[in-house]
N, C-alpha and C. Protein backbone atom coordinates (compact mmCIF):
# COMPACT_ATOMS: atom_id res chain seq x y z
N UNK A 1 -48.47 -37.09 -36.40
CA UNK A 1 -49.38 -37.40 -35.33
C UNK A 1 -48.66 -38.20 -34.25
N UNK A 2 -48.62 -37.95 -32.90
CA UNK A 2 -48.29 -38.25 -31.68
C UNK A 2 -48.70 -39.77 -31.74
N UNK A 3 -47.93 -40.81 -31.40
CA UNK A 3 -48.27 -41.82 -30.77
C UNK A 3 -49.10 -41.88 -29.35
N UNK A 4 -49.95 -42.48 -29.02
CA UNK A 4 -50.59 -42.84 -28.05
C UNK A 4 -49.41 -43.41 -26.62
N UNK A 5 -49.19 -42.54 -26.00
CA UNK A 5 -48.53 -43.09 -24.59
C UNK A 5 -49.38 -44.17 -23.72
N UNK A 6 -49.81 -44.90 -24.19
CA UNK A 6 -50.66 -45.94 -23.40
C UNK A 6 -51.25 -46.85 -23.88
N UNK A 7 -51.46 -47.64 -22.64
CA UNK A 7 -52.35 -49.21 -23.36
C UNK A 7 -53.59 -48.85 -23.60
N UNK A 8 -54.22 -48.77 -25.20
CA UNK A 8 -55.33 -48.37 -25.11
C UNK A 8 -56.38 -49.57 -24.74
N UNK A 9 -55.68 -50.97 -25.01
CA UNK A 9 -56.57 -52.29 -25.19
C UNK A 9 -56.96 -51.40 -23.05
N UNK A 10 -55.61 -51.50 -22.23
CA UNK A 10 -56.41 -51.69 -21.15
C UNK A 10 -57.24 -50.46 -20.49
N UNK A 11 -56.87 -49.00 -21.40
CA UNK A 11 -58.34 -48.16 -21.07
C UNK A 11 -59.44 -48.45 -21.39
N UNK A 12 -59.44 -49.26 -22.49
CA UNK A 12 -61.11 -49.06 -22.78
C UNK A 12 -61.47 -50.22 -22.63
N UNK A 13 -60.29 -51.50 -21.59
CA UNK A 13 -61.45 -52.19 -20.97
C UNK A 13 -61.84 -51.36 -19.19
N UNK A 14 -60.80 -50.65 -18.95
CA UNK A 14 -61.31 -50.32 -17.78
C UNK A 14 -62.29 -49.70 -17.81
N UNK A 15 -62.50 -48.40 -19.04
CA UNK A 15 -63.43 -47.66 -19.06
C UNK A 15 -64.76 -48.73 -19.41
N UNK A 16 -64.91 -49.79 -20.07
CA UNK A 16 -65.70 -50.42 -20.68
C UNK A 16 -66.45 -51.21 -19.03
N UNK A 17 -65.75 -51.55 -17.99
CA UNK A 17 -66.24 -52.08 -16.82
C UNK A 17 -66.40 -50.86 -15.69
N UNK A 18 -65.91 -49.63 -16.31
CA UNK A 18 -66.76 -47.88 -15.57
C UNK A 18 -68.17 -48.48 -16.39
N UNK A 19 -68.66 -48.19 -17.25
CA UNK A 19 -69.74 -48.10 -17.67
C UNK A 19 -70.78 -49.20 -17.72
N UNK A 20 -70.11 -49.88 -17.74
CA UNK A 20 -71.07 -50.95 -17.02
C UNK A 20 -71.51 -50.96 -15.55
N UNK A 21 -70.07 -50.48 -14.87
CA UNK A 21 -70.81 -50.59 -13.49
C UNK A 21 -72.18 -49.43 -12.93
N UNK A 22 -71.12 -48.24 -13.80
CA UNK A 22 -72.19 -46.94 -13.18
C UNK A 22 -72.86 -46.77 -13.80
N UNK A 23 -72.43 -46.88 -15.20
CA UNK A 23 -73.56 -46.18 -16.77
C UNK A 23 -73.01 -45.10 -17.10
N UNK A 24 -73.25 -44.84 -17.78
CA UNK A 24 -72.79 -43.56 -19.10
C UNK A 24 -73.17 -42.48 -17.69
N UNK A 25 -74.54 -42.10 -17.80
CA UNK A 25 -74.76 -40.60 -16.70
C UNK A 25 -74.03 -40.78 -15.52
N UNK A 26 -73.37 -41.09 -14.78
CA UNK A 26 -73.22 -41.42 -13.24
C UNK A 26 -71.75 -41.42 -13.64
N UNK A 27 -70.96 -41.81 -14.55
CA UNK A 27 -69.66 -42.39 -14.74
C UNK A 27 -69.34 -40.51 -14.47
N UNK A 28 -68.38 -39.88 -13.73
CA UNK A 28 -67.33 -38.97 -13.76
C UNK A 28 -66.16 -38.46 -14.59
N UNK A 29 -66.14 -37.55 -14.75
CA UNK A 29 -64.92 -37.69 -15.62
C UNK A 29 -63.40 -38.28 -14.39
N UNK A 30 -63.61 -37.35 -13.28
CA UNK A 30 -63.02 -38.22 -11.94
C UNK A 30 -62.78 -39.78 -12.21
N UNK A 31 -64.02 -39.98 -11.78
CA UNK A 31 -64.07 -41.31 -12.09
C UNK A 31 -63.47 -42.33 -13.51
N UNK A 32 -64.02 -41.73 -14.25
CA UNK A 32 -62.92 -41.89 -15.56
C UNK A 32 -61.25 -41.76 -15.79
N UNK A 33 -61.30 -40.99 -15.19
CA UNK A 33 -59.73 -40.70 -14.39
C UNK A 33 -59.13 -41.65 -13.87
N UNK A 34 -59.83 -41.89 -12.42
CA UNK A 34 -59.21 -43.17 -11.63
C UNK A 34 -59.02 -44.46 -12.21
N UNK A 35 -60.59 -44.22 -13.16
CA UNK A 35 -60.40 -46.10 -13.74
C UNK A 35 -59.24 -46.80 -14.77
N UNK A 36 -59.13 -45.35 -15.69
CA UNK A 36 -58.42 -45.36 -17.09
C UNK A 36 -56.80 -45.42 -16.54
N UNK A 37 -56.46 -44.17 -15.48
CA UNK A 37 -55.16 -43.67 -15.14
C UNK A 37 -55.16 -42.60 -16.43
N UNK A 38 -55.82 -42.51 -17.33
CA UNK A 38 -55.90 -40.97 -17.88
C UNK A 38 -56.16 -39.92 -16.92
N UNK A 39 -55.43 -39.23 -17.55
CA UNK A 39 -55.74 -37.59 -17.51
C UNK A 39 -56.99 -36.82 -18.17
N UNK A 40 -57.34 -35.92 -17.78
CA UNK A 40 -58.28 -35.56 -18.54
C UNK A 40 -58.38 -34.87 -20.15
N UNK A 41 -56.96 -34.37 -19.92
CA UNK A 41 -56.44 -33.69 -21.18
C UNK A 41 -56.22 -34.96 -22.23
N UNK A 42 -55.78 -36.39 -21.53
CA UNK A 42 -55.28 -37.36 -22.63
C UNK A 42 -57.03 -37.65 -23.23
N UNK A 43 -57.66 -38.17 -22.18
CA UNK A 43 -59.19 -38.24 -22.36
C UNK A 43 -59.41 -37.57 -23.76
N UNK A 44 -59.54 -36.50 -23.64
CA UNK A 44 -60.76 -35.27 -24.92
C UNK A 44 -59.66 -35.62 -26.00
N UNK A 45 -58.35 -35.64 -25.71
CA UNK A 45 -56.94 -35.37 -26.99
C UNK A 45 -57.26 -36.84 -27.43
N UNK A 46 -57.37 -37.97 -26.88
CA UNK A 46 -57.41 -39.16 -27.68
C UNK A 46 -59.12 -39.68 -27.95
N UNK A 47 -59.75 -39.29 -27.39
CA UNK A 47 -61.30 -39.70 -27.82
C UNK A 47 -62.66 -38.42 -27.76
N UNK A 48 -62.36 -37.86 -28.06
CA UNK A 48 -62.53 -36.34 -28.54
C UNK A 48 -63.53 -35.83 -26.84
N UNK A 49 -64.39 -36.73 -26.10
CA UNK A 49 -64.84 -36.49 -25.14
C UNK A 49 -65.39 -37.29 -24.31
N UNK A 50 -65.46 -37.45 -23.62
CA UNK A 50 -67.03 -38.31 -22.40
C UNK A 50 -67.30 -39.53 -23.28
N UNK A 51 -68.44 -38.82 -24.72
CA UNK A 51 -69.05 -39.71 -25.29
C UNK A 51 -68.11 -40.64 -26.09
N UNK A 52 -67.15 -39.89 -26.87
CA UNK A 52 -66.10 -40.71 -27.85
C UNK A 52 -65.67 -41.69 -27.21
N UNK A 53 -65.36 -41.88 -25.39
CA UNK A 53 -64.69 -42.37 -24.79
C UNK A 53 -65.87 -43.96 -24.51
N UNK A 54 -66.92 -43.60 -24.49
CA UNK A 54 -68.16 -44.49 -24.02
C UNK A 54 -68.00 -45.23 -25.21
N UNK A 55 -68.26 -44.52 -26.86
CA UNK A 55 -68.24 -45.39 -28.23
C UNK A 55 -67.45 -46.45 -28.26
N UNK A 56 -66.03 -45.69 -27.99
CA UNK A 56 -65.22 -46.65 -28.04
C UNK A 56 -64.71 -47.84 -26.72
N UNK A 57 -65.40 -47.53 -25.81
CA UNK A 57 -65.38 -48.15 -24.84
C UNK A 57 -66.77 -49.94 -25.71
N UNK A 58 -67.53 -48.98 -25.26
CA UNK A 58 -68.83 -50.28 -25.85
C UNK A 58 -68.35 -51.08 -27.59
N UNK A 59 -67.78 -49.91 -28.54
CA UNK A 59 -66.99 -50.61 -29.63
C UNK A 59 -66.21 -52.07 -28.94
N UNK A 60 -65.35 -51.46 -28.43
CA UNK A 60 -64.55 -52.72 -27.30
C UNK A 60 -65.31 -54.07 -27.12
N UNK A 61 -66.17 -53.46 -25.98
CA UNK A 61 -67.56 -54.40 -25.77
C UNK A 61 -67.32 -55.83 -26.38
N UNK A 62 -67.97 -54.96 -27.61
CA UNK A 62 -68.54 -56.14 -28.45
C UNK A 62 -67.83 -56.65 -29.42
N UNK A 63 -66.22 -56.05 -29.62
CA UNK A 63 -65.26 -56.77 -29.99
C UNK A 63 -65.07 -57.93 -28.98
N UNK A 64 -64.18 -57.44 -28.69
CA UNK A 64 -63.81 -58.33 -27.15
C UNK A 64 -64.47 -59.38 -26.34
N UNK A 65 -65.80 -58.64 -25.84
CA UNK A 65 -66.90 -59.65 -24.91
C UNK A 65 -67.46 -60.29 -25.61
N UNK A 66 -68.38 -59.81 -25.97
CA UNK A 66 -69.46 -60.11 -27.43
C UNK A 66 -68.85 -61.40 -28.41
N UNK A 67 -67.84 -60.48 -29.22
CA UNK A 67 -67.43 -61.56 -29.83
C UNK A 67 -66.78 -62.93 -29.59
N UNK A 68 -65.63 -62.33 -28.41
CA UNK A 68 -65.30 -63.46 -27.59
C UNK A 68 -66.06 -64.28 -27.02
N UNK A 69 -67.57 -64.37 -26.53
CA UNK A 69 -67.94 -65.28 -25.83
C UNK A 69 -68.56 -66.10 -27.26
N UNK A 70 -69.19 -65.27 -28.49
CA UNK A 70 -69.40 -65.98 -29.55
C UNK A 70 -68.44 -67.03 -30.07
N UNK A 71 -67.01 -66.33 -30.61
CA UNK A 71 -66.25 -67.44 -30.25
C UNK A 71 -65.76 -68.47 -29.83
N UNK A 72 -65.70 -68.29 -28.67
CA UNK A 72 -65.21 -69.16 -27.48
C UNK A 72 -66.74 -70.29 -27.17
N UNK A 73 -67.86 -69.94 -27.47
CA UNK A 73 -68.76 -71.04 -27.01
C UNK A 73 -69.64 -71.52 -28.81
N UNK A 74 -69.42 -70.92 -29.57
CA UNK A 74 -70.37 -71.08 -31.16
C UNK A 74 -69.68 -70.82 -32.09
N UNK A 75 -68.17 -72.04 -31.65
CA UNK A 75 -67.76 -71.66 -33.13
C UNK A 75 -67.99 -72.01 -34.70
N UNK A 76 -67.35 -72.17 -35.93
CA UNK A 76 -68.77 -72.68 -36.88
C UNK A 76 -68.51 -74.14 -36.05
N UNK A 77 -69.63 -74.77 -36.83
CA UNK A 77 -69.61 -76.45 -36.17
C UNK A 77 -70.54 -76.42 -35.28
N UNK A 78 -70.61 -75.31 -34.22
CA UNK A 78 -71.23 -75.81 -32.73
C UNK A 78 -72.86 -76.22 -33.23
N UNK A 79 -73.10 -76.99 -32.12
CA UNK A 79 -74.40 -76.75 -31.72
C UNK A 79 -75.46 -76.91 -30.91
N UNK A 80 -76.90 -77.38 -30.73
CA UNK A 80 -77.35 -76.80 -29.96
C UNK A 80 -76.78 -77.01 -28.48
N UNK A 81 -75.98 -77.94 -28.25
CA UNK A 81 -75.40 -77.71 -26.70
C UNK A 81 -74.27 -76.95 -26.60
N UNK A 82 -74.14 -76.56 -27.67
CA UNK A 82 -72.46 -75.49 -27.33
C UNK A 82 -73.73 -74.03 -27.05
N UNK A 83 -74.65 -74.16 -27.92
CA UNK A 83 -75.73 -72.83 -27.32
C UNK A 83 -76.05 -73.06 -26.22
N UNK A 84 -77.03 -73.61 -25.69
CA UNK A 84 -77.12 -73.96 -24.38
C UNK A 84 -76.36 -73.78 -23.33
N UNK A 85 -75.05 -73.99 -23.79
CA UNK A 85 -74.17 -74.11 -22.56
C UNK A 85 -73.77 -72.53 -22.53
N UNK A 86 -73.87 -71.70 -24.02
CA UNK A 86 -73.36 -70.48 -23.49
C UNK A 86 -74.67 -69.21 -22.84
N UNK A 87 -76.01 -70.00 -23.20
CA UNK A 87 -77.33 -69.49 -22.24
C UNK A 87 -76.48 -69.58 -20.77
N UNK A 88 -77.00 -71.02 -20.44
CA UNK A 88 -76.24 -71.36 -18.94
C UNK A 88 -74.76 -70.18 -18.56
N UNK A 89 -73.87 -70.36 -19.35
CA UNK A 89 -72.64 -69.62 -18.41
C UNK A 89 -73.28 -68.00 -18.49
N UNK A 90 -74.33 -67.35 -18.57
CA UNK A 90 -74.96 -66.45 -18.18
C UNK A 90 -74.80 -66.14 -16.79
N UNK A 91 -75.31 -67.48 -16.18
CA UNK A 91 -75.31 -67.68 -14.85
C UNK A 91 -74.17 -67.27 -13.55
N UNK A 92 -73.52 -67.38 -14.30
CA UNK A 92 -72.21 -67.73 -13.64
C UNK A 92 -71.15 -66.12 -14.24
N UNK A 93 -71.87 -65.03 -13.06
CA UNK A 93 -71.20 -63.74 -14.00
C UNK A 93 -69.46 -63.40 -13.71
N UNK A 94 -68.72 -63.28 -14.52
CA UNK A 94 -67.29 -63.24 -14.00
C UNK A 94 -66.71 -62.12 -13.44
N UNK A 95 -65.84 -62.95 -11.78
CA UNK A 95 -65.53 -61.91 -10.67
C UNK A 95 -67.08 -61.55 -9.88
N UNK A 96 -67.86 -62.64 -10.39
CA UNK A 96 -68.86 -62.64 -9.05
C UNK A 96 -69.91 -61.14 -9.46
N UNK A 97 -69.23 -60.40 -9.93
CA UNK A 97 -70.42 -59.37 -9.76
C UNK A 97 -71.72 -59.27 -10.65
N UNK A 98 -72.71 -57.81 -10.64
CA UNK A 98 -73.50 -57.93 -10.73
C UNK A 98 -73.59 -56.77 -11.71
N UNK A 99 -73.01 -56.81 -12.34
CA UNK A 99 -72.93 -55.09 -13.07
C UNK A 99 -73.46 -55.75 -14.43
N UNK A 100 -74.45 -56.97 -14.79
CA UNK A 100 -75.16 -56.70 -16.29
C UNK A 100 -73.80 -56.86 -17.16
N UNK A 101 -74.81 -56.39 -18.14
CA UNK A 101 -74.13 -56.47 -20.04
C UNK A 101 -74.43 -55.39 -20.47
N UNK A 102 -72.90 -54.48 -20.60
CA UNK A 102 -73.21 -53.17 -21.09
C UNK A 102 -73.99 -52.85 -22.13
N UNK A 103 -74.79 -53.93 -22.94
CA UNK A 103 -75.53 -53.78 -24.45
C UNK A 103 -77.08 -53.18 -23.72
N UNK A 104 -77.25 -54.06 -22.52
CA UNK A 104 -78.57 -54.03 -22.03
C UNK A 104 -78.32 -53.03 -21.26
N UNK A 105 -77.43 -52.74 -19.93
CA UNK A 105 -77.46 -51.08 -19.56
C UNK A 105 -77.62 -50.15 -20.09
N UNK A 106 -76.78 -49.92 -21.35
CA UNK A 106 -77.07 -49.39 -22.28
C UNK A 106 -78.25 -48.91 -22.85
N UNK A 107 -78.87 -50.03 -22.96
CA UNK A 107 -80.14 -49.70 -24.00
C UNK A 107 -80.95 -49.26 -23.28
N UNK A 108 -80.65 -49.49 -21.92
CA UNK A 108 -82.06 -48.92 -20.44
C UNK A 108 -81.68 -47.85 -20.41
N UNK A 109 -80.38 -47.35 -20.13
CA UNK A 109 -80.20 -46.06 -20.33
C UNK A 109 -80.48 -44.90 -20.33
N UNK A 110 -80.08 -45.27 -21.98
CA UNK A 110 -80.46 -43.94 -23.45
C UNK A 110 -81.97 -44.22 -23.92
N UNK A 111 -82.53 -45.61 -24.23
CA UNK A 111 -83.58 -45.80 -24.86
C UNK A 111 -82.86 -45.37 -26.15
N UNK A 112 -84.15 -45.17 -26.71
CA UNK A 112 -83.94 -44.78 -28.57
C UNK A 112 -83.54 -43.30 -28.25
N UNK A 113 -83.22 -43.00 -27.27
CA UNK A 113 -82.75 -41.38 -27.75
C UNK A 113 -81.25 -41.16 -28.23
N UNK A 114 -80.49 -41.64 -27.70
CA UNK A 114 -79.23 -41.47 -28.02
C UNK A 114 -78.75 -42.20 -29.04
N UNK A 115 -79.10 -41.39 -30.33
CA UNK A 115 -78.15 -42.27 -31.80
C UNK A 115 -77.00 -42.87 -31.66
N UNK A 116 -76.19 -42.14 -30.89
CA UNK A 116 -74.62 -42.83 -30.90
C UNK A 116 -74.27 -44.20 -30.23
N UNK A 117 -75.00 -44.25 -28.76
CA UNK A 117 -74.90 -45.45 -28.32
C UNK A 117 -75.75 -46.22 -29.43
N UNK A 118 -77.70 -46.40 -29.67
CA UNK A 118 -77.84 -47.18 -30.51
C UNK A 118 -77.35 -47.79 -31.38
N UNK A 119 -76.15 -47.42 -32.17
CA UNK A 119 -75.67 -48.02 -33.18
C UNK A 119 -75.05 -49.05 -32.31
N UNK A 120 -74.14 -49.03 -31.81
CA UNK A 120 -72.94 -50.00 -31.13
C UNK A 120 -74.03 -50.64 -29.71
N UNK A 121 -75.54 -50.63 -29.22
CA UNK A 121 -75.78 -51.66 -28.68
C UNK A 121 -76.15 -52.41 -30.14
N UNK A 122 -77.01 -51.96 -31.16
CA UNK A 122 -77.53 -52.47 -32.06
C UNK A 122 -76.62 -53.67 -32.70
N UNK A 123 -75.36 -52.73 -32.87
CA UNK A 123 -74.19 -53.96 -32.98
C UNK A 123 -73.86 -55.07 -32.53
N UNK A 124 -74.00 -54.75 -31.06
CA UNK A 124 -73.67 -56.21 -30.12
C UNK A 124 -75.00 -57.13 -30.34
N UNK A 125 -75.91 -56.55 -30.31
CA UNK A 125 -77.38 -57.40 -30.63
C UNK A 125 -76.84 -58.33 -31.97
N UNK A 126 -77.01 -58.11 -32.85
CA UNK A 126 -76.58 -58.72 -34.19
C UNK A 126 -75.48 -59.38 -34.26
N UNK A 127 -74.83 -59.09 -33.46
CA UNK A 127 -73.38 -60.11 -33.48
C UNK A 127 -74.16 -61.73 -32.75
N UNK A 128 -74.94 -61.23 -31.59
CA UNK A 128 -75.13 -62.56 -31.12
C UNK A 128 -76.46 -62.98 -32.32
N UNK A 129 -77.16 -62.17 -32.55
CA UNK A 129 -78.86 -62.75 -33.24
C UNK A 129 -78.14 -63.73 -34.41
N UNK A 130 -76.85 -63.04 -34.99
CA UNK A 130 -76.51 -63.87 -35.86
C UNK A 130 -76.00 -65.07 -36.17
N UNK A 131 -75.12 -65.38 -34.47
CA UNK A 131 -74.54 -66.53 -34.32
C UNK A 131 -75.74 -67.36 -33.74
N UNK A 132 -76.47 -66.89 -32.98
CA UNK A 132 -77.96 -67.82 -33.15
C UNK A 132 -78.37 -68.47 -33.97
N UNK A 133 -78.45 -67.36 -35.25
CA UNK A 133 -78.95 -68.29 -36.33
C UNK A 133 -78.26 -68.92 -36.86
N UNK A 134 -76.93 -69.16 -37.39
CA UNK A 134 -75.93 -69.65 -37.90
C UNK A 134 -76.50 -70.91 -37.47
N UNK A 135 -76.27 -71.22 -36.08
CA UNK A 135 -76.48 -72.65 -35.14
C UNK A 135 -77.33 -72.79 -35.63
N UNK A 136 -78.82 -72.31 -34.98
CA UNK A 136 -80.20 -72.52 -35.68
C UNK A 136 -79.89 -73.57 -36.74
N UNK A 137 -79.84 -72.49 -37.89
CA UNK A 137 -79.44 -72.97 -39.71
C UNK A 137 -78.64 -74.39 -39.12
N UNK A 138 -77.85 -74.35 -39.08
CA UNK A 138 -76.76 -75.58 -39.13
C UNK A 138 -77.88 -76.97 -38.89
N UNK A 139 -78.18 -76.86 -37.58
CA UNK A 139 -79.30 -77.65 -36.51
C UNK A 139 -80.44 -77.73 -37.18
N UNK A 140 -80.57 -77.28 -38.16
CA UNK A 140 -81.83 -77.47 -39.25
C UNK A 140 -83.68 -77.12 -38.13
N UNK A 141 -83.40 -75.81 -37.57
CA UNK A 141 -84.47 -75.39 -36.99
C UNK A 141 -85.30 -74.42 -37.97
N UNK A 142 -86.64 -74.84 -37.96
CA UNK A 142 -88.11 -74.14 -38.70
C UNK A 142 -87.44 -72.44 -38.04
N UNK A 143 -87.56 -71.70 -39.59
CA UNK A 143 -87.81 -70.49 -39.01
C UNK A 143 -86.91 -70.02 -38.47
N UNK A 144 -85.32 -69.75 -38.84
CA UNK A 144 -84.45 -69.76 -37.70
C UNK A 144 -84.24 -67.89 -37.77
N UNK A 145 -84.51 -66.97 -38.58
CA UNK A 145 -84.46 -65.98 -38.16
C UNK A 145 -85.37 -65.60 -37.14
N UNK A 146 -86.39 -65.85 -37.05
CA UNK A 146 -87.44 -65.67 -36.08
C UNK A 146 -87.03 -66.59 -34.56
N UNK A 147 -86.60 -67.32 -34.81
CA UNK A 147 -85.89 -68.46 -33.66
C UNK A 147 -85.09 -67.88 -33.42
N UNK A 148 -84.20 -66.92 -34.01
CA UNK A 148 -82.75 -66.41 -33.53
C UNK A 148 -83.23 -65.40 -32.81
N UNK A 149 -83.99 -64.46 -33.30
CA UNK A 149 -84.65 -63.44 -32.58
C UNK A 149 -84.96 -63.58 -31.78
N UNK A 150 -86.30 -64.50 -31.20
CA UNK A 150 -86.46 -65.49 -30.08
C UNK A 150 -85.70 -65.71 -29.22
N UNK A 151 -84.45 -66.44 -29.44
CA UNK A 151 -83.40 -66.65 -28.31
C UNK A 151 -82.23 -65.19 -28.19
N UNK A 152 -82.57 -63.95 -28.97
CA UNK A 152 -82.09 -62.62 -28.61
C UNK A 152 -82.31 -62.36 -27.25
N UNK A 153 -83.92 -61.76 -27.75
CA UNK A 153 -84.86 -61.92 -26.64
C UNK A 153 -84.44 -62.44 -24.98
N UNK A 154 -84.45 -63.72 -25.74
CA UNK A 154 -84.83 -64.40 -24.23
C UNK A 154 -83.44 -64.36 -23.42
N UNK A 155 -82.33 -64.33 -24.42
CA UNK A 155 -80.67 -63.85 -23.85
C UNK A 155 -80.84 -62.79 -23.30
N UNK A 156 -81.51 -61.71 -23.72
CA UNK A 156 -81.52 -60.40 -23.05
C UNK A 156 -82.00 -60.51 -21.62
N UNK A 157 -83.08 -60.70 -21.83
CA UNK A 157 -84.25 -61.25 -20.36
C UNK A 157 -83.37 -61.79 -19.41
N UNK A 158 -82.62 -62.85 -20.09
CA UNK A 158 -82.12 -63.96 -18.82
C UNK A 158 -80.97 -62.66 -18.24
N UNK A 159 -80.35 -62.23 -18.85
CA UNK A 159 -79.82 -60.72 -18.66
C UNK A 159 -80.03 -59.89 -17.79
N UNK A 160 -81.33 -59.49 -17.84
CA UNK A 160 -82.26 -58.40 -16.73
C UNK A 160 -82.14 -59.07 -15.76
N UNK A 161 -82.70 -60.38 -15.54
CA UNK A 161 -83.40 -61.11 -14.26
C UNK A 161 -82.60 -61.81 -13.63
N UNK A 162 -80.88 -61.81 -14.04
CA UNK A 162 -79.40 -62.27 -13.44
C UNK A 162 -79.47 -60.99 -12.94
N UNK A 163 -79.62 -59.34 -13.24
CA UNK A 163 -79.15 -58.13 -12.87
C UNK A 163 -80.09 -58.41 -11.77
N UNK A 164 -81.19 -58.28 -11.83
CA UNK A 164 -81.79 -58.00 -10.73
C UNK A 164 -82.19 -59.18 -9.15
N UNK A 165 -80.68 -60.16 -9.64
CA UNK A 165 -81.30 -60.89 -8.43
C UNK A 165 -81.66 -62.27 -8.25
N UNK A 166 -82.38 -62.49 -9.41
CA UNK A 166 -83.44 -63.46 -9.34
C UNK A 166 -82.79 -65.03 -9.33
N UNK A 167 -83.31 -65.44 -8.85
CA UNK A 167 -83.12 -67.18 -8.29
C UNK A 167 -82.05 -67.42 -9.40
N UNK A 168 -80.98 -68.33 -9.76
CA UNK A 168 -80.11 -68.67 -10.46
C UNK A 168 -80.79 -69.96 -11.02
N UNK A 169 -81.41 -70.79 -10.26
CA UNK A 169 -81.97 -72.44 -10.10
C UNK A 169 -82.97 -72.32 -11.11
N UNK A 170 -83.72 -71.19 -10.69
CA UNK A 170 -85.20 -70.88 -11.63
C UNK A 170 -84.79 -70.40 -13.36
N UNK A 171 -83.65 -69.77 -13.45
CA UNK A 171 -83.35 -69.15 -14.68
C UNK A 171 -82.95 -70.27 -15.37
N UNK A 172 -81.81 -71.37 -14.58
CA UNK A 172 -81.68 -72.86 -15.22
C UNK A 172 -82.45 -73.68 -15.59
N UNK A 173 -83.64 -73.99 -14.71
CA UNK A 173 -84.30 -74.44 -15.37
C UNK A 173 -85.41 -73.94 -16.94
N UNK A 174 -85.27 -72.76 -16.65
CA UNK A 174 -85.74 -71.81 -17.97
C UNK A 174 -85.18 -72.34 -19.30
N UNK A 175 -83.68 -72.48 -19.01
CA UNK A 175 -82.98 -72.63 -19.83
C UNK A 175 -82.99 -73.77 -20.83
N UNK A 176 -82.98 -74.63 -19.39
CA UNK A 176 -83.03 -75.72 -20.36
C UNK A 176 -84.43 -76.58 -20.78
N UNK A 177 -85.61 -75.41 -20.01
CA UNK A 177 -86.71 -76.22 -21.01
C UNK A 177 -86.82 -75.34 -22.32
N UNK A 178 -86.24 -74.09 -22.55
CA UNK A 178 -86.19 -73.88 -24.16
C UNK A 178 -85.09 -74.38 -24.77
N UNK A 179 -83.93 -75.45 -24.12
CA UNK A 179 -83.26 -76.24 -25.27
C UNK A 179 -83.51 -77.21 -25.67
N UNK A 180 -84.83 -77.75 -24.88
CA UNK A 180 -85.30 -79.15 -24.65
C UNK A 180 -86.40 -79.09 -25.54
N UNK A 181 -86.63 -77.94 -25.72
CA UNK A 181 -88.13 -77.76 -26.98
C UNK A 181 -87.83 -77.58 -28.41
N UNK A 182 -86.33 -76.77 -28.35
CA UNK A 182 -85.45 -76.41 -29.54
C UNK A 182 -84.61 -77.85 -29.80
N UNK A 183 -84.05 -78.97 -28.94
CA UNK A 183 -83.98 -79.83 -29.54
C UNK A 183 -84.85 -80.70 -29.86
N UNK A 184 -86.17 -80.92 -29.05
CA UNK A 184 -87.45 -81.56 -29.65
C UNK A 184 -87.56 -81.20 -31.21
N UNK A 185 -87.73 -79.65 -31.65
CA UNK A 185 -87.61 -79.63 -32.72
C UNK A 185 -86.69 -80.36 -33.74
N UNK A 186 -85.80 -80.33 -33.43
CA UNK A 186 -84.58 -80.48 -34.08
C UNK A 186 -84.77 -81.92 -34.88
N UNK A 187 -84.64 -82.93 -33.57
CA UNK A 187 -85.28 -84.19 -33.96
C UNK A 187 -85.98 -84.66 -34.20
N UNK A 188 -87.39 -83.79 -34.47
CA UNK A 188 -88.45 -84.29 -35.16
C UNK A 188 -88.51 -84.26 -36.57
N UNK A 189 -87.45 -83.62 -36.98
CA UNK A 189 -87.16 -83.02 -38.59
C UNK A 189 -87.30 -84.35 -39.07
């Protein structure tokens, strides 16, 4: 079997910030072209097509982004202000733009129709629901699967309503009156 002539880490982040920007339908194979510096023939020969190329693009995702921001802001130990603070850097989207979180484009998408993406947004979902709860648990919060879910949720939301615009000031303060209620809890234990 042929070695791979290329950086795959940096196709499938380029392809991974194609699909975020345009989405799966709109993305070109053209376009896929320009972003990757593939060919089209390398395209289908190394990720069997279009879609293989999207899997493993969003696989990426939520290696990389996903996990990395889990990392980088909840590692074990953290808590509720290492959460908080990684609600907040929501805010603040990197390189300024506006192109969302491929988990949530994604899921607007396809909806439940497309099995293949579902699995790998489903993935990125659970990577964070889980480091939620971890904290949660740690922080000794009532209920923390349901609390983790809760702050899924409301991660997603703050998600949509960064895509579409909405006041930055208003989403902060959102923020921090559900850390201010989640640490109320905390300390009432």
């Amino acid at each position: 079997m042929r070695s791979k002539a290329f950086d795959e880490d940096h196709v499938l982040t380029q392809a991974m910030h194609l699909f975020r920007h345009k989405g799966y339908g709109s993305a070109s194979v053209k376009d896929i072209e320009l972003a990757t510096g593939l060919k089209t023939g390398s395209i289908y020969h190394s990720y069997r097509d279009k879609e293989g190329l999207f899997q493993a693009a969003l696989e990426h995702y939520n290696s990389k982004v996903v996990a990395g921001r889990v990392a980088g802001f909840l590692p074990p130990g953290a808590g509720l202000p290492a959460l908080r603070a990684l609600f907040q850097s929501l805010l603040h989207e990197p390189g300024g733009t506006a192109d969302g979180c491929l988990l949530i484009n994604s899921a607007v998408e396809f909806g439940a129709g497309a099995v293949s993406a579902r699995g790998g947004v489903h993935q990125g979902f659970e990577l964070l629901r889980e480091a939620f709860e971890r904290v949660l648990t740690d922080a000794g919060i009532a209920t923390p699967p349901a609390a983790a879910l809760r702050l899924l949720v409301f991660y997603q939301g703050l998600l949509v309503m960064i895509r579409s615009a909405y006041a930055s000031a208003y989403l902060s303060q959102l923020i921090d009156l559900e850390f201010s209620n989640l640490e109320q809890t905390h300390d009432e234990r």
